[in-house]
PDB file of N, CA and C in Angstrom:
ATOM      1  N   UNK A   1       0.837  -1.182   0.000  1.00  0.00           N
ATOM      2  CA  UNK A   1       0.000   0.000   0.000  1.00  0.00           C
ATOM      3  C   UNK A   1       0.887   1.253   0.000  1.00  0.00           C
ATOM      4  N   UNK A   2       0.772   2.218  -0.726  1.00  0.00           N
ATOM      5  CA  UNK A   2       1.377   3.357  -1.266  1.00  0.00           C
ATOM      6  C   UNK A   2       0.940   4.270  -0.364  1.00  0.00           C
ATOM      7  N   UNK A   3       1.682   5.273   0.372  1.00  0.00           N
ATOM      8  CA  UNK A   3       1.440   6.307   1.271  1.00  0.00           C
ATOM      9  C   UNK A   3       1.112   7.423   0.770  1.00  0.00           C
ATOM     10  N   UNK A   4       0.441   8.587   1.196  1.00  0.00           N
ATOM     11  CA  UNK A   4      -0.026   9.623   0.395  1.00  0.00           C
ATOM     12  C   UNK A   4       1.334  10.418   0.051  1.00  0.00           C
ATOM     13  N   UNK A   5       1.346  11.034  -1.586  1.00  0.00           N
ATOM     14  CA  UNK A   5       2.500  11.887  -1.611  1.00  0.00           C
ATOM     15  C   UNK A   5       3.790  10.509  -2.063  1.00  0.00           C
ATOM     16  N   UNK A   6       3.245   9.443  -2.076  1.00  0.00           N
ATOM     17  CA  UNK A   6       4.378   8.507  -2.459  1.00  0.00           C
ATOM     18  C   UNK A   6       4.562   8.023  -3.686  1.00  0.00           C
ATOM     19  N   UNK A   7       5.501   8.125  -4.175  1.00  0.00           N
ATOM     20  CA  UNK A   7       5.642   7.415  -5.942  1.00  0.00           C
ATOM     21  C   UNK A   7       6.309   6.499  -5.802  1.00  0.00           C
ATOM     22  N   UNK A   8       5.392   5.813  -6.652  1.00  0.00           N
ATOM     23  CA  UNK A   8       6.263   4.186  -7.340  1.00  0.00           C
ATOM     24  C   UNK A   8       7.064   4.409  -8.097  1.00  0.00           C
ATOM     25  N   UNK A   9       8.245   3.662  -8.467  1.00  0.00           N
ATOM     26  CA  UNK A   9       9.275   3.676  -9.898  1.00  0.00           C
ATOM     27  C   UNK A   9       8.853   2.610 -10.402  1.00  0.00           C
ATOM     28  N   UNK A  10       9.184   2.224 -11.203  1.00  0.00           N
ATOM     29  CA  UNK A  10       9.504   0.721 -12.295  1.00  0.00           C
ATOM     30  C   UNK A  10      10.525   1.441 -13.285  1.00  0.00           C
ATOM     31  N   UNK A  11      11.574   0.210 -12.520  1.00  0.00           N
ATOM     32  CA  UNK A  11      12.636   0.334 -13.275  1.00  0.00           C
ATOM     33  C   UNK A  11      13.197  -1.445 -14.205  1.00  0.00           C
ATOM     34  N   UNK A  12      13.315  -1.330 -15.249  1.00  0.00           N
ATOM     35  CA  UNK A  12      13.681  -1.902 -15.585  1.00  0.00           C
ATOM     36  C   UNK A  12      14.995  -1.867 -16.477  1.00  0.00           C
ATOM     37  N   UNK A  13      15.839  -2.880 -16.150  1.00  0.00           N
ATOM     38  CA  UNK A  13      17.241  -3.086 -17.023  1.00  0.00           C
ATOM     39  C   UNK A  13      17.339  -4.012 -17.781  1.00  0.00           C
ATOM     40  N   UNK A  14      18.012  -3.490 -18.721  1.00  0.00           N
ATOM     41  CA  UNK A  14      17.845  -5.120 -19.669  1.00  0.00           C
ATOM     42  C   UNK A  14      19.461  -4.772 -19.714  1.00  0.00           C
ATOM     43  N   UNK A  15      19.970  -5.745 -20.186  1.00  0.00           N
ATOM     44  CA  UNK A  15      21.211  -6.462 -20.475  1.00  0.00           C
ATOM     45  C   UNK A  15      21.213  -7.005 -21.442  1.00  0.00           C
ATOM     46  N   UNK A  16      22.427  -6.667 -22.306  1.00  0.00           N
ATOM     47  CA  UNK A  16      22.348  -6.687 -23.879  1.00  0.00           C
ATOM     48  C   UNK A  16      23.665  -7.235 -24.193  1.00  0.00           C
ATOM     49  N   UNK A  17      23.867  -7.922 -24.711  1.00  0.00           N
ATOM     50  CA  UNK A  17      25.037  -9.083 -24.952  1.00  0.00           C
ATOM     51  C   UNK A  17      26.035  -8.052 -26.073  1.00  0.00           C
ATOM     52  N   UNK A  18      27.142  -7.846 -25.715  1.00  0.00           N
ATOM     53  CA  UNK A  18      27.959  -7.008 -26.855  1.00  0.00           C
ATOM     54  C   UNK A  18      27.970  -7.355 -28.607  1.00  0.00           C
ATOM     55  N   UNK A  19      27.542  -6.329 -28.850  1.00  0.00           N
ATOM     56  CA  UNK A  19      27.786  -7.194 -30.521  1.00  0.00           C
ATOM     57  C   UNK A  19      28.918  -7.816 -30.600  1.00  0.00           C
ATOM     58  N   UNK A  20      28.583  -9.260 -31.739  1.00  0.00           N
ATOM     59  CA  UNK A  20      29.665  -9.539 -32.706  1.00  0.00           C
ATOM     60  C   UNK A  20      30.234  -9.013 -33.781  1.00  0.00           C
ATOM     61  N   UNK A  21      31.522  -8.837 -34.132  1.00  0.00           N
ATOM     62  CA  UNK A  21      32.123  -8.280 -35.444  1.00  0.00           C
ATOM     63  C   UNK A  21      33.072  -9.723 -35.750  1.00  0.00           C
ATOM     64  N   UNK A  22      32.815  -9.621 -37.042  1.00  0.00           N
ATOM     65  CA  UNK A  22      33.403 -10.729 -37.647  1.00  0.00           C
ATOM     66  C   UNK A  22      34.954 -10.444 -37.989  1.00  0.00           C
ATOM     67  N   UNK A  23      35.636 -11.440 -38.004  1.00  0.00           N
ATOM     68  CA  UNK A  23      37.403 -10.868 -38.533  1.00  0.00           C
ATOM     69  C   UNK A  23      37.402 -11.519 -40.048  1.00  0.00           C
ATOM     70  N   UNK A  24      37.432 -10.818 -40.779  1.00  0.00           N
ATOM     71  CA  UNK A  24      37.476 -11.419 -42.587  1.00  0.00           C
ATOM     72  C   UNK A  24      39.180 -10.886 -42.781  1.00  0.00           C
ATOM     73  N   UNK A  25      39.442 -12.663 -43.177  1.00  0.00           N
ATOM     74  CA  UNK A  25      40.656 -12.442 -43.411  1.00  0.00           C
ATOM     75  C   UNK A  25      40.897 -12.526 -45.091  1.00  0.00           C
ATOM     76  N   UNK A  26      41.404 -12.077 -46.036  1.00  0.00           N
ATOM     77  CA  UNK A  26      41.574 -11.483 -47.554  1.00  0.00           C
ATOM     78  C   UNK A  26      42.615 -12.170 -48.121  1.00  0.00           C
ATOM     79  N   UNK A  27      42.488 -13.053 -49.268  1.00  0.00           N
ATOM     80  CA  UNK A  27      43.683 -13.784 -49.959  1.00  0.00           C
ATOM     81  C   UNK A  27      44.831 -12.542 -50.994  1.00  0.00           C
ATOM     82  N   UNK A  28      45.863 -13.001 -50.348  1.00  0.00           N
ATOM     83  CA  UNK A  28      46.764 -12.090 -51.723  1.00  0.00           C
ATOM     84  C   UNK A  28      47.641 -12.638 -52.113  1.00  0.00           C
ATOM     85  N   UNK A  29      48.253 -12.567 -53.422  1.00  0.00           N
ATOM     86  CA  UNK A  29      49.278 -13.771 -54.029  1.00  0.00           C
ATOM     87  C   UNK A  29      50.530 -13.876 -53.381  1.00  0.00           C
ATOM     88  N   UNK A  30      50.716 -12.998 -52.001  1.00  0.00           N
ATOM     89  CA  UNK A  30      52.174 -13.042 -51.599  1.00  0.00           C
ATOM     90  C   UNK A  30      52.255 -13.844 -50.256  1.00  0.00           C
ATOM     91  N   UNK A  31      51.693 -13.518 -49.320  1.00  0.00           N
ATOM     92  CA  UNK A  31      51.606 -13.916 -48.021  1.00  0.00           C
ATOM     93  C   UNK A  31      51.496 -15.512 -48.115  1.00  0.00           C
ATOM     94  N   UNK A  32      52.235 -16.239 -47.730  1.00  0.00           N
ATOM     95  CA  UNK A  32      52.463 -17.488 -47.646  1.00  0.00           C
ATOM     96  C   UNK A  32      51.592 -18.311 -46.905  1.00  0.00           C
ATOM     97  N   UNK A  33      51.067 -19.804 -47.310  1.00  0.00           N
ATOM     98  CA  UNK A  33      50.401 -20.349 -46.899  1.00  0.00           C
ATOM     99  C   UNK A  33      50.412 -20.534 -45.498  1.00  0.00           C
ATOM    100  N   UNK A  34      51.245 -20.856 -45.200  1.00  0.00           N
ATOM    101  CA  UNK A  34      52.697 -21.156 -43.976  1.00  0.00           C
ATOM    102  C   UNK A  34      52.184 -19.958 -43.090  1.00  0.00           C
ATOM    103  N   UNK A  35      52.213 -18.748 -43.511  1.00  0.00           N
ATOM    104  CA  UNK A  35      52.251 -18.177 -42.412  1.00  0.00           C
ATOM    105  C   UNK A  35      50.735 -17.463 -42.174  1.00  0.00           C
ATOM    106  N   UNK A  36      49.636 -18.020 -42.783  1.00  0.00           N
ATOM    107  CA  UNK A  36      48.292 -17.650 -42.305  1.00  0.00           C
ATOM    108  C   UNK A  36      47.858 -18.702 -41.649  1.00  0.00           C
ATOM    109  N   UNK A  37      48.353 -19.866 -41.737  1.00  0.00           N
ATOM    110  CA  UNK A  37      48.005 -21.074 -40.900  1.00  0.00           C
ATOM    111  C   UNK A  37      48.536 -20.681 -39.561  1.00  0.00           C
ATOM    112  N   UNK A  38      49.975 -20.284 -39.569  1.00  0.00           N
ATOM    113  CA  UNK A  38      50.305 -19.376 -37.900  1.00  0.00           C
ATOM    114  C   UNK A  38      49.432 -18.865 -37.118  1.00  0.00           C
ATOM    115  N   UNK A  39      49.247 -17.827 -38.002  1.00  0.00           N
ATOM    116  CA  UNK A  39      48.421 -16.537 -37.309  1.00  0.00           C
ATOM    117  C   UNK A  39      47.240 -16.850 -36.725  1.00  0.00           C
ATOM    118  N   UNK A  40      46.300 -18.562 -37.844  1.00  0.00           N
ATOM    119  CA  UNK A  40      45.148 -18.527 -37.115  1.00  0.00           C
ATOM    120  C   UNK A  40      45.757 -19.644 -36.129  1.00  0.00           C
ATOM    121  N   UNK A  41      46.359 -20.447 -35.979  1.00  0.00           N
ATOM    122  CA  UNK A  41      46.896 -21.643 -34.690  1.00  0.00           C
ATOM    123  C   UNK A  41      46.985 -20.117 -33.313  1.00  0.00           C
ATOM    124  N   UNK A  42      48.202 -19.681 -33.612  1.00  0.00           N
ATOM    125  CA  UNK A  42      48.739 -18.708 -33.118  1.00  0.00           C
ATOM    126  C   UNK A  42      47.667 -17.581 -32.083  1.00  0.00           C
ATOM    127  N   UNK A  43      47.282 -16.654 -33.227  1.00  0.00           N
ATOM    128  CA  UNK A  43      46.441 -15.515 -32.738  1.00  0.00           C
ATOM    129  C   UNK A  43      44.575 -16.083 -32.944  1.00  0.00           C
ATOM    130  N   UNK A  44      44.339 -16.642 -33.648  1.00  0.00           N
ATOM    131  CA  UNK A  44      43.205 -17.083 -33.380  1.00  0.00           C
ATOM    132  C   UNK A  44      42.343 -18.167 -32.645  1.00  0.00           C
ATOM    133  N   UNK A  45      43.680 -19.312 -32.410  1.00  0.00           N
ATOM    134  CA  UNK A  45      43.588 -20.109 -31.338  1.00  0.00           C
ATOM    135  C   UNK A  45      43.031 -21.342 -31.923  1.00  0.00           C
ATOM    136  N   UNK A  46      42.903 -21.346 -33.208  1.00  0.00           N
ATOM    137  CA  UNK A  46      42.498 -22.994 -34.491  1.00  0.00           C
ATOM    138  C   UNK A  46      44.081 -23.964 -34.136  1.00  0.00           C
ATOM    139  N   UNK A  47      42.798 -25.005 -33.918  1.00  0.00           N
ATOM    140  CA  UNK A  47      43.387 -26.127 -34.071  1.00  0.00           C
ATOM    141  C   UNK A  47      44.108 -26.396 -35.507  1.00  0.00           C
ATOM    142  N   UNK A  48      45.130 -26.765 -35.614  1.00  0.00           N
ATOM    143  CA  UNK A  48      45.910 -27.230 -37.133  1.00  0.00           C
ATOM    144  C   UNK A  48      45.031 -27.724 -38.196  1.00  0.00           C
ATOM    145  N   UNK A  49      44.231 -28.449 -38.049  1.00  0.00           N
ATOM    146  CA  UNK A  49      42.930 -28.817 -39.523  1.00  0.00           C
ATOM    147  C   UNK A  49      41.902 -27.301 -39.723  1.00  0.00           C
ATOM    148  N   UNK A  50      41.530 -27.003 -38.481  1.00  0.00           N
ATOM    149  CA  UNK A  50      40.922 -25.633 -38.679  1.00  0.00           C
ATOM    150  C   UNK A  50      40.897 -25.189 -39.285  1.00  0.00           C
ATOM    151  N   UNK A  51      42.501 -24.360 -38.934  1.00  0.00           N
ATOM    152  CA  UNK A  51      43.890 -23.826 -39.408  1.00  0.00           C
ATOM    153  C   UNK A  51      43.608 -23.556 -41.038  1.00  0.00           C
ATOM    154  N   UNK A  52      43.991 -24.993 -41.239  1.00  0.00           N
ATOM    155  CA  UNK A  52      44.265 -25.059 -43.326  1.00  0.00           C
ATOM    156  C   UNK A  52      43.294 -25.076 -43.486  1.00  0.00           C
ATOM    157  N   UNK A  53      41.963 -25.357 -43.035  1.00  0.00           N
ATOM    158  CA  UNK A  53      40.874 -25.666 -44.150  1.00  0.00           C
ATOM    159  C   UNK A  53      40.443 -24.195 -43.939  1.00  0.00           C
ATOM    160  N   UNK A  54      40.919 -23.091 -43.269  1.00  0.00           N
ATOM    161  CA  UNK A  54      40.382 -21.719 -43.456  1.00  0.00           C
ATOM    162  C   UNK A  54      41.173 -20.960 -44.063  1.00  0.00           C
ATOM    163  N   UNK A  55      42.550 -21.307 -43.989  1.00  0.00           N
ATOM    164  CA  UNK A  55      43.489 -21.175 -45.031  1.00  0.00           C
ATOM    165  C   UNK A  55      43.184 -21.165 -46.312  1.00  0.00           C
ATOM    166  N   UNK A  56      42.831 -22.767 -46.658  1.00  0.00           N
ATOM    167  CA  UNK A  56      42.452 -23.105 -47.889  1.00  0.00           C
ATOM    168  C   UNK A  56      41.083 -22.025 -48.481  1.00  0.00           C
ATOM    169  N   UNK A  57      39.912 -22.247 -47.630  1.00  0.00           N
ATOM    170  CA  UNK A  57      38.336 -21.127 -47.812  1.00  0.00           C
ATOM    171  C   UNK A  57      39.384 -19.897 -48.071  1.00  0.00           C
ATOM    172  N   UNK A  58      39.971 -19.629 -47.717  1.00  0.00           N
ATOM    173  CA  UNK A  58      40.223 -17.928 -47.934  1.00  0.00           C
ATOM    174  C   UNK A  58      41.328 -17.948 -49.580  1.00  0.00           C
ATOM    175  N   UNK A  59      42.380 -19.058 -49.901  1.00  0.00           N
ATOM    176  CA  UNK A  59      42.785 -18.950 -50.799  1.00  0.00           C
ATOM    177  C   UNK A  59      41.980 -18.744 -51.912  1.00  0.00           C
ATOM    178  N   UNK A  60      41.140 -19.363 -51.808  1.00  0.00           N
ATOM    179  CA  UNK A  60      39.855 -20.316 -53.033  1.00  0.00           C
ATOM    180  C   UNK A  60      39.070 -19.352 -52.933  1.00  0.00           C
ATOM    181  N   UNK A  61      38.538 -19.090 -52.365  1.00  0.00           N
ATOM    182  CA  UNK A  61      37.226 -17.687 -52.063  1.00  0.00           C
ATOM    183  C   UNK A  61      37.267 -16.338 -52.249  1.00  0.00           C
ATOM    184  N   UNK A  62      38.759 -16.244 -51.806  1.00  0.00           N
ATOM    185  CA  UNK A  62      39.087 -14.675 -51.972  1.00  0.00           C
ATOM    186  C   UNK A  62      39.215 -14.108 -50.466  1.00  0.00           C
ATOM    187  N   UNK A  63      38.042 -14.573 -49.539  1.00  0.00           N
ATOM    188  CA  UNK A  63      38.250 -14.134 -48.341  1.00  0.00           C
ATOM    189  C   UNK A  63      37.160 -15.354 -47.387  1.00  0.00           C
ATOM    190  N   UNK A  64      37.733 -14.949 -46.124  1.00  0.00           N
ATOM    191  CA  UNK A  64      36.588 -15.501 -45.401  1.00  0.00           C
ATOM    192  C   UNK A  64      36.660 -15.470 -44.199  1.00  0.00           C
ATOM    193  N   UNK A  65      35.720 -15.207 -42.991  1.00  0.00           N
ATOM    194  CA  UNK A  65      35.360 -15.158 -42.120  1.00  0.00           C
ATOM    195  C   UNK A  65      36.114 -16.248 -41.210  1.00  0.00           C
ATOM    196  N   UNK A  66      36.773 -15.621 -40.512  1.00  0.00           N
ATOM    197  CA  UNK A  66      37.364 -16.546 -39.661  1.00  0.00           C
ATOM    198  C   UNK A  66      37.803 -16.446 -37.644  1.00  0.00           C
ATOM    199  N   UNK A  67      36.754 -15.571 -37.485  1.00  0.00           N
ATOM    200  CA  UNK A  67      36.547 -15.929 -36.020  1.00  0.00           C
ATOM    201  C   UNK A  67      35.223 -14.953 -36.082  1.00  0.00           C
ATOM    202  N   UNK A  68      34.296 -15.108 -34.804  1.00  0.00           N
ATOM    203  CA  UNK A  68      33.242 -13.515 -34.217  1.00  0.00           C
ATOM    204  C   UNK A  68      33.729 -13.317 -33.117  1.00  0.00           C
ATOM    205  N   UNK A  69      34.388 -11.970 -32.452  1.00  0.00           N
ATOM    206  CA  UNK A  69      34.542 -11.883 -31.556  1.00  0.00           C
ATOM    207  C   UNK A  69      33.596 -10.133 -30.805  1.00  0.00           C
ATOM    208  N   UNK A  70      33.733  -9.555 -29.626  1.00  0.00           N
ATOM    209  CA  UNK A  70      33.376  -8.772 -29.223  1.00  0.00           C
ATOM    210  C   UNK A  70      34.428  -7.888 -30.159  1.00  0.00           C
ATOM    211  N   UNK A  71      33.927  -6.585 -30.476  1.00  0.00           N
ATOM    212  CA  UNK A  71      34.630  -5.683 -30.892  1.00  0.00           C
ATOM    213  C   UNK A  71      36.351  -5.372 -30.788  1.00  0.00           C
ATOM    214  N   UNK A  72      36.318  -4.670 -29.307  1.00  0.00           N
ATOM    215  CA  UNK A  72      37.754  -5.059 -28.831  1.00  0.00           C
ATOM    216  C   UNK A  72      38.766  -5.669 -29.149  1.00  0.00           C
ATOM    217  N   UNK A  73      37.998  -7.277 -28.961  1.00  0.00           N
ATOM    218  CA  UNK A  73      38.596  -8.688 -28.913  1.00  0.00           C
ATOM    219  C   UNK A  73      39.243  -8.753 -31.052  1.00  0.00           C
ATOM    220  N   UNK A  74      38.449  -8.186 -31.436  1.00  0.00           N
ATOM    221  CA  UNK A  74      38.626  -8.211 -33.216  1.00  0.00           C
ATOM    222  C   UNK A  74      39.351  -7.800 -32.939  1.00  0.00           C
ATOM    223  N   UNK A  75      39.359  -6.133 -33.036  1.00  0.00           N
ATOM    224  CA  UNK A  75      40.167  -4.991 -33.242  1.00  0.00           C
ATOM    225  C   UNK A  75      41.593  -5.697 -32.695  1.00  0.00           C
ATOM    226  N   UNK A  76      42.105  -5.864 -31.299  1.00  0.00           N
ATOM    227  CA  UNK A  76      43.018  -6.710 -31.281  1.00  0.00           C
ATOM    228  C   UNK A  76      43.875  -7.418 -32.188  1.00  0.00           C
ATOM    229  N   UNK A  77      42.952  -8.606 -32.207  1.00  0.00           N
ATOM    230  CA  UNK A  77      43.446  -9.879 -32.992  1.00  0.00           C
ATOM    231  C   UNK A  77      43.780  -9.258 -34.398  1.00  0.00           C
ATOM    232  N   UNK A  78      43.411  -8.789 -35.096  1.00  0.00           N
ATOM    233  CA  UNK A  78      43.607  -8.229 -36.193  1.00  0.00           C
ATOM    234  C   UNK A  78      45.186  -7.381 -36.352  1.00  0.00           C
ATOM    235  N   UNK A  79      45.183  -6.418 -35.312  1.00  0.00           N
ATOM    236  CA  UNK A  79      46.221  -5.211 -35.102  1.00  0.00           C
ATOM    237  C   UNK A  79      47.531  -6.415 -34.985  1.00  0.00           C
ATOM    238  N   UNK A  80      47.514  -7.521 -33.764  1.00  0.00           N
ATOM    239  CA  UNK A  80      48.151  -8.101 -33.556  1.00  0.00           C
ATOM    240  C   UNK A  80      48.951  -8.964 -34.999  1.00  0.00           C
ATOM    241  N   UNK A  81      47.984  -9.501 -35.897  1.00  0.00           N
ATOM    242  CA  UNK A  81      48.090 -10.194 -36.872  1.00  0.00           C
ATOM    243  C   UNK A  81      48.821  -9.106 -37.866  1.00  0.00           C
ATOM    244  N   UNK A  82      48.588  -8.067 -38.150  1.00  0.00           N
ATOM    245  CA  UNK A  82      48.817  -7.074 -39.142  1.00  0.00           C
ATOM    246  C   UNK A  82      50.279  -6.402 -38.209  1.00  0.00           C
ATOM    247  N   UNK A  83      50.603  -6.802 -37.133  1.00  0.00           N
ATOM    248  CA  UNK A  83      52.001  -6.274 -36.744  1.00  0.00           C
ATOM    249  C   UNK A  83      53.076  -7.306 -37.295  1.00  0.00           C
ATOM    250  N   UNK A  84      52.783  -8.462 -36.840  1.00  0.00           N
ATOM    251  CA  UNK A  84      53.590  -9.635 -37.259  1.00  0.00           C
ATOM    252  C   UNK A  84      53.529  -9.581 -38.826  1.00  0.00           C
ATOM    253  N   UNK A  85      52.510  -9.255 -40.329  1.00  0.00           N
ATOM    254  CA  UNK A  85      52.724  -9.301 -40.728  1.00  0.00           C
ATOM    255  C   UNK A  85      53.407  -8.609 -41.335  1.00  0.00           C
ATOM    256  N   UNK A  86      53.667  -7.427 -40.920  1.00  0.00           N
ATOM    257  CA  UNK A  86      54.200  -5.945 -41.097  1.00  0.00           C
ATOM    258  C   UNK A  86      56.035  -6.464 -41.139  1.00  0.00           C
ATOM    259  N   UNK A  87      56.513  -7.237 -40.122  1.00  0.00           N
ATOM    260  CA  UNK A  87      57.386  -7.612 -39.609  1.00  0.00           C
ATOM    261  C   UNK A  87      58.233  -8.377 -40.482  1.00  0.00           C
ATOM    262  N   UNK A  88      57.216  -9.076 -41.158  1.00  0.00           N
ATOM    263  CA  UNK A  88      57.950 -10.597 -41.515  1.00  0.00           C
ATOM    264  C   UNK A  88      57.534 -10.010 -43.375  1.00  0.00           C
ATOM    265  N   UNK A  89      57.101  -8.816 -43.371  1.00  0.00           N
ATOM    266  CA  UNK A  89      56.847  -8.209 -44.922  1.00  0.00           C
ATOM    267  C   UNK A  89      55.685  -8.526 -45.874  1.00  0.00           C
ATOM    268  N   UNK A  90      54.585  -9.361 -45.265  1.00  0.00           N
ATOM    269  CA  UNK A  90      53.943  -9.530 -46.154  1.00  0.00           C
ATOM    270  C   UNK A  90      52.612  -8.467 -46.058  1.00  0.00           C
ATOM    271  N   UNK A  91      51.829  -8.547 -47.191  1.00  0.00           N
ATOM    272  CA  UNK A  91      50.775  -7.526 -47.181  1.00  0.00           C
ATOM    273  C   UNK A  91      49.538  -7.772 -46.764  1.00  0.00           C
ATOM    274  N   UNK A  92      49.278  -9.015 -45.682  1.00  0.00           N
ATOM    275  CA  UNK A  92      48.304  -9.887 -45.496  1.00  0.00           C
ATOM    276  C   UNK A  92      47.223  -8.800 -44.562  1.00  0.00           C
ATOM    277  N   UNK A  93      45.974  -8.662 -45.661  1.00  0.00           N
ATOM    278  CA  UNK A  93      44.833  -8.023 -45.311  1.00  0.00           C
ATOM    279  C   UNK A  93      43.500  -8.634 -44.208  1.00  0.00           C
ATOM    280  N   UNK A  94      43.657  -7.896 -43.335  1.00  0.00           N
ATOM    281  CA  UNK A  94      42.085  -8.442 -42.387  1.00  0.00           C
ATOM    282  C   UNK A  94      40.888  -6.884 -41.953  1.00  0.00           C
ATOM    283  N   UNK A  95      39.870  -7.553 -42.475  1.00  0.00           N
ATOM    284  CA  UNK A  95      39.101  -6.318 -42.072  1.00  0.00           C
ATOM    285  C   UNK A  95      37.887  -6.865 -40.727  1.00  0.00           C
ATOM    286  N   UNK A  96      37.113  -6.078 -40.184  1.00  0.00           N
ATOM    287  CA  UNK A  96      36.221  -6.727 -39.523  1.00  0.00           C
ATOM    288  C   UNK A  96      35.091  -5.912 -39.883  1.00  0.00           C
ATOM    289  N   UNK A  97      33.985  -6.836 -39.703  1.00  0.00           N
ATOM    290  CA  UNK A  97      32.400  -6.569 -40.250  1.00  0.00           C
ATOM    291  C   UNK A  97      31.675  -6.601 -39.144  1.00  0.00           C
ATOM    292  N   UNK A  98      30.441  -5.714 -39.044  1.00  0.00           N
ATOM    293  CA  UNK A  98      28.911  -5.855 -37.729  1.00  0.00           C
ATOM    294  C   UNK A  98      28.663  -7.549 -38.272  1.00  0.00           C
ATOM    295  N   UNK A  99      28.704  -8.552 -37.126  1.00  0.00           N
ATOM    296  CA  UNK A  99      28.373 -10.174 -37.475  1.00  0.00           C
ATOM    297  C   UNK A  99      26.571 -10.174 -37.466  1.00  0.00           C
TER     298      UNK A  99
END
């Protein structure tokens, strides 16, 4: 029972799960097989069959989707991947997309 002069609230919160952004990784004739299979063992955390058969999807395809992570977590993995490739000279492209 509500007292005179007294207000109710209703409050409600919702909780909203962070978007996904996808990491699209881009085939180019230089960057070695060898070393995109790394990057995803390595920085993306694929098991070795994973590994090549996303290797392979991205040679053959042109590109392809190869993790969803929280924003951040992309942006990261990506920067990380694009330092090492910076390093070792190749021109190996990753962009990320709203999943």
């Amino acid at each position: 029972m509500a007292l005179q002069g007294e207000t109710r609230e209703n409050t409600r919160i919702r909780i909203r799960e962070p978007k996904n952004y996808k990491v699209i990784m881009h085939n180019d004739d230089f960057t070695t097989m060898e070393f995109v299979v790394d990057i995803l063992v390595e920085i993306f955390h694929k098991d070795e069959a994973e590994a090549e058969r996303l290797m392979l999807l991205v040679h053959e395809a042109g590109k392809a989707a190869v993790g969803s992570y929280p924003y951040d977590i992309a942006v990261s993995k990506v920067q990380t991947a694009a330092a090492r490739a910076k390093a070792e000279g190749f021109p190996f492209r990753m962009t990320i997309e709203e999943a």
